[in-house]
Protein backbone atom coordinates (compact mmCIF):
# COMPACT_ATOMS: atom_id res chain seq x y z
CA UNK A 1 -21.17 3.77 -2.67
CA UNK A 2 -20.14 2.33 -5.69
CA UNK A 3 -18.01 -0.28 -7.13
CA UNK A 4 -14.85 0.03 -9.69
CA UNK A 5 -12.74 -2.48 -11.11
CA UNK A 6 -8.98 -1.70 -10.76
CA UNK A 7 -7.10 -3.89 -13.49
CA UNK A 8 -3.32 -4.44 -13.35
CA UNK A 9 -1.83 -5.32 -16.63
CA UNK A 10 0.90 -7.63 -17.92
CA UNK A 11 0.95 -5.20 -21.01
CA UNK A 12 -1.62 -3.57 -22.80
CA UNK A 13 -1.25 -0.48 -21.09
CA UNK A 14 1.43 2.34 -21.59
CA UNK A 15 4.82 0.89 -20.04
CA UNK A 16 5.19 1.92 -16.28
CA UNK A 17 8.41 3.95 -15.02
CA UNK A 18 9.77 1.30 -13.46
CA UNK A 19 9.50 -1.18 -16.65
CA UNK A 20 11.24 -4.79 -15.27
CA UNK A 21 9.24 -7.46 -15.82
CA UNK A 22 8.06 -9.67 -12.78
CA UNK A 23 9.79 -12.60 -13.88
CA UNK A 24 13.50 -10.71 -13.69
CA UNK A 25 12.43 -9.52 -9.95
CA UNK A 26 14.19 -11.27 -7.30
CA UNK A 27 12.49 -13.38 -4.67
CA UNK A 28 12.57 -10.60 -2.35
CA UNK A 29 11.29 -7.83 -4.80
CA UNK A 30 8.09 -10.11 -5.05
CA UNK A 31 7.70 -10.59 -1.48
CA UNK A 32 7.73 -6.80 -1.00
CA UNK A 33 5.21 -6.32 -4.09
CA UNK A 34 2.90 -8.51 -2.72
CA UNK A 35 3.38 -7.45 0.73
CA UNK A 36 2.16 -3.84 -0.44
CA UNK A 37 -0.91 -4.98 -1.95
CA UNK A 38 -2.03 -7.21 1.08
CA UNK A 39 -1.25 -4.19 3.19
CA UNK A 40 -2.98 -2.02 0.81
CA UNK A 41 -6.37 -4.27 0.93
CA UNK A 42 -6.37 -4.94 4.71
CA UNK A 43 -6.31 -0.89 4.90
CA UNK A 44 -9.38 -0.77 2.97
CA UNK A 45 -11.30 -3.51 4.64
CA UNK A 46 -11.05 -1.46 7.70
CA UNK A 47 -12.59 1.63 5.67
CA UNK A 48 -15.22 -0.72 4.40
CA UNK A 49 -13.91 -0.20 0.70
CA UNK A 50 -12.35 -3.38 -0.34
CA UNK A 51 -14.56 -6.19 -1.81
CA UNK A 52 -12.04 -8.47 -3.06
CA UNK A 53 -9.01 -8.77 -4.84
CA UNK A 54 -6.89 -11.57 -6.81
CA UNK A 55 -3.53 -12.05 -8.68
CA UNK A 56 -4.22 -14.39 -12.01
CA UNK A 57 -1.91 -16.82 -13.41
CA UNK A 58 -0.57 -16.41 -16.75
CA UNK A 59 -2.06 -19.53 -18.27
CA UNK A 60 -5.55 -19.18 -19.52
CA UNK A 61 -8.33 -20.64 -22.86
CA UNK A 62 -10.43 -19.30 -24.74
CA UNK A 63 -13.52 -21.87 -24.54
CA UNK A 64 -16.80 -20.87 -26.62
CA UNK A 65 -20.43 -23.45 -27.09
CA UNK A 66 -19.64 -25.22 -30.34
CA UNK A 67 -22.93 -27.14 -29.93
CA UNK A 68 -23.94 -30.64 -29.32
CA UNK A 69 -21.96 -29.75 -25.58
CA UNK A 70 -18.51 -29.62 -27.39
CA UNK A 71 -16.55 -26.69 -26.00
CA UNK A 72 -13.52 -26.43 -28.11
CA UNK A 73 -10.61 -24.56 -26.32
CA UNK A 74 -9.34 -22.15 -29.12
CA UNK A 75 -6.26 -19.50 -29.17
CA UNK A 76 -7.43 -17.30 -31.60
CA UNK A 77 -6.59 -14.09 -33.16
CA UNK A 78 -7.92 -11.48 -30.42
CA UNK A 79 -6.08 -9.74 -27.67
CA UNK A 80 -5.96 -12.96 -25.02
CA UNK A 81 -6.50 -11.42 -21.20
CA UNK A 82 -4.13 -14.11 -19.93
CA UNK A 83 -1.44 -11.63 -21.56
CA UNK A 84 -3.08 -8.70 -20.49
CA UNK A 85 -4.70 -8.76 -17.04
CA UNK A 86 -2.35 -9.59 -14.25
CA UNK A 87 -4.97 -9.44 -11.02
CA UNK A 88 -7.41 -7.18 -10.32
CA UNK A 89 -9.32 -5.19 -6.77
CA UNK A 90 -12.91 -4.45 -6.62
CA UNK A 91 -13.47 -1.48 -4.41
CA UNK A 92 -16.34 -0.52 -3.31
CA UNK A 93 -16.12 3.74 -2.95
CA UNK A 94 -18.26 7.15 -2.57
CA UNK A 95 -16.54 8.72 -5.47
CA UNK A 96 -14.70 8.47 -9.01
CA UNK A 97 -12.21 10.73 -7.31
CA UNK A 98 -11.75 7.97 -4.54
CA UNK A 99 -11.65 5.56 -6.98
CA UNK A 100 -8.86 7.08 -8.88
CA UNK A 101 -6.78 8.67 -5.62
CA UNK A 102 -6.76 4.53 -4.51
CA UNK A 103 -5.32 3.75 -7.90
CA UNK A 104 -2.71 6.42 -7.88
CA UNK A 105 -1.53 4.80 -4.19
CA UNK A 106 -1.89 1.33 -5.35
CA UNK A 107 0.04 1.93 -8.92
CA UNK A 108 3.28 2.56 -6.45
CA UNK A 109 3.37 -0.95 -5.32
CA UNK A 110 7.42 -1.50 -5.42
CA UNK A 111 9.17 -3.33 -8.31
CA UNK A 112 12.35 -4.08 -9.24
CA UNK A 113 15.10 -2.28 -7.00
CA UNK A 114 12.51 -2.13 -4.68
CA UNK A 115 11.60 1.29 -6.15
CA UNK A 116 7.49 2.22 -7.04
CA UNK A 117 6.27 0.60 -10.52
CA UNK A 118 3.85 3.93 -10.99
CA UNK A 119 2.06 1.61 -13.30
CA UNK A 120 -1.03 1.79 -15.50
CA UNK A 121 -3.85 0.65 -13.77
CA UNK A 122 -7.32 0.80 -15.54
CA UNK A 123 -10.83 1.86 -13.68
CA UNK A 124 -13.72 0.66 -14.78
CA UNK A 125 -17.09 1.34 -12.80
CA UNK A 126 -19.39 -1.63 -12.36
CA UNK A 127 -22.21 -1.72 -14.46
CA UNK A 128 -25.45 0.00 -12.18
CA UNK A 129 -28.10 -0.25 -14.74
CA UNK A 130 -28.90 -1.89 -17.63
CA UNK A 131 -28.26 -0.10 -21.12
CA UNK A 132 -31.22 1.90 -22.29
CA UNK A 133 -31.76 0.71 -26.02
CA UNK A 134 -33.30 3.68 -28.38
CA UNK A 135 -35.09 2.96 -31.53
């Protein structure tokens, strides 16, 4: 088995087909969304490939060691994940292929008009091994 990381973005990613932001979704619309992915993760805890799973707020810092124990909070210049990443799944699979068949169901989570978003989602394996360095 091994794990991938299935990232849902705010933006970042090329726009979905069903492009209507969350916030212009009605009350209902976001029950059903999230209704499809707690449906979707239950269905893979009984196939033993869900590990966990969360929706993330918008809000978010940037907080590096300044020394002396001061961590300032800085918005700096870089691409900020609290506008990128939306939530994310860990899944826990036998394959790549299952990896990415998983994303292709979970991507048509309905949006606004209660029709599938068929949005971006990004796969990233976990990390199994540390780097080799090369001299």
């Amino acid at each position: 088995m091994a794990k991938y990381l299935l990232l849902k973005h705010y933006r970042g990613a090329p726009a979905s087909v069903n492009d209507v932001p969350m916030d212009q979704w009605t009350p209902q619309e976001i029950s059903d969304h999230v209704r499809y992915m707690n449906d979707f993760a239950a269905r893979l805890e009984k196939t033993g490939e869900f590990v966990d799973g969360q929706a993330l707020a918008p809000e978010g810092s940037w907080v590096r060691y300044d020394g002396e124990g001061r961590p300032p909070v800085t918005d700096g210049p870089f691409a900020e994940t609290k506008d990128l990443i939306a939530g994310w799944m860990v899944i826990d699979v036998d394959s790549h292929e299952r990896a990415v068949e998983l994303a292709g169901e979970l991507s048509a989570a309905p949006g606004a008009g209660g029709r599938p978003i068929h949005e971006w989602l990004e796969v990233r394996p976990f990390l199994t091994a540390h780097p080799t360095v090369t001299e």
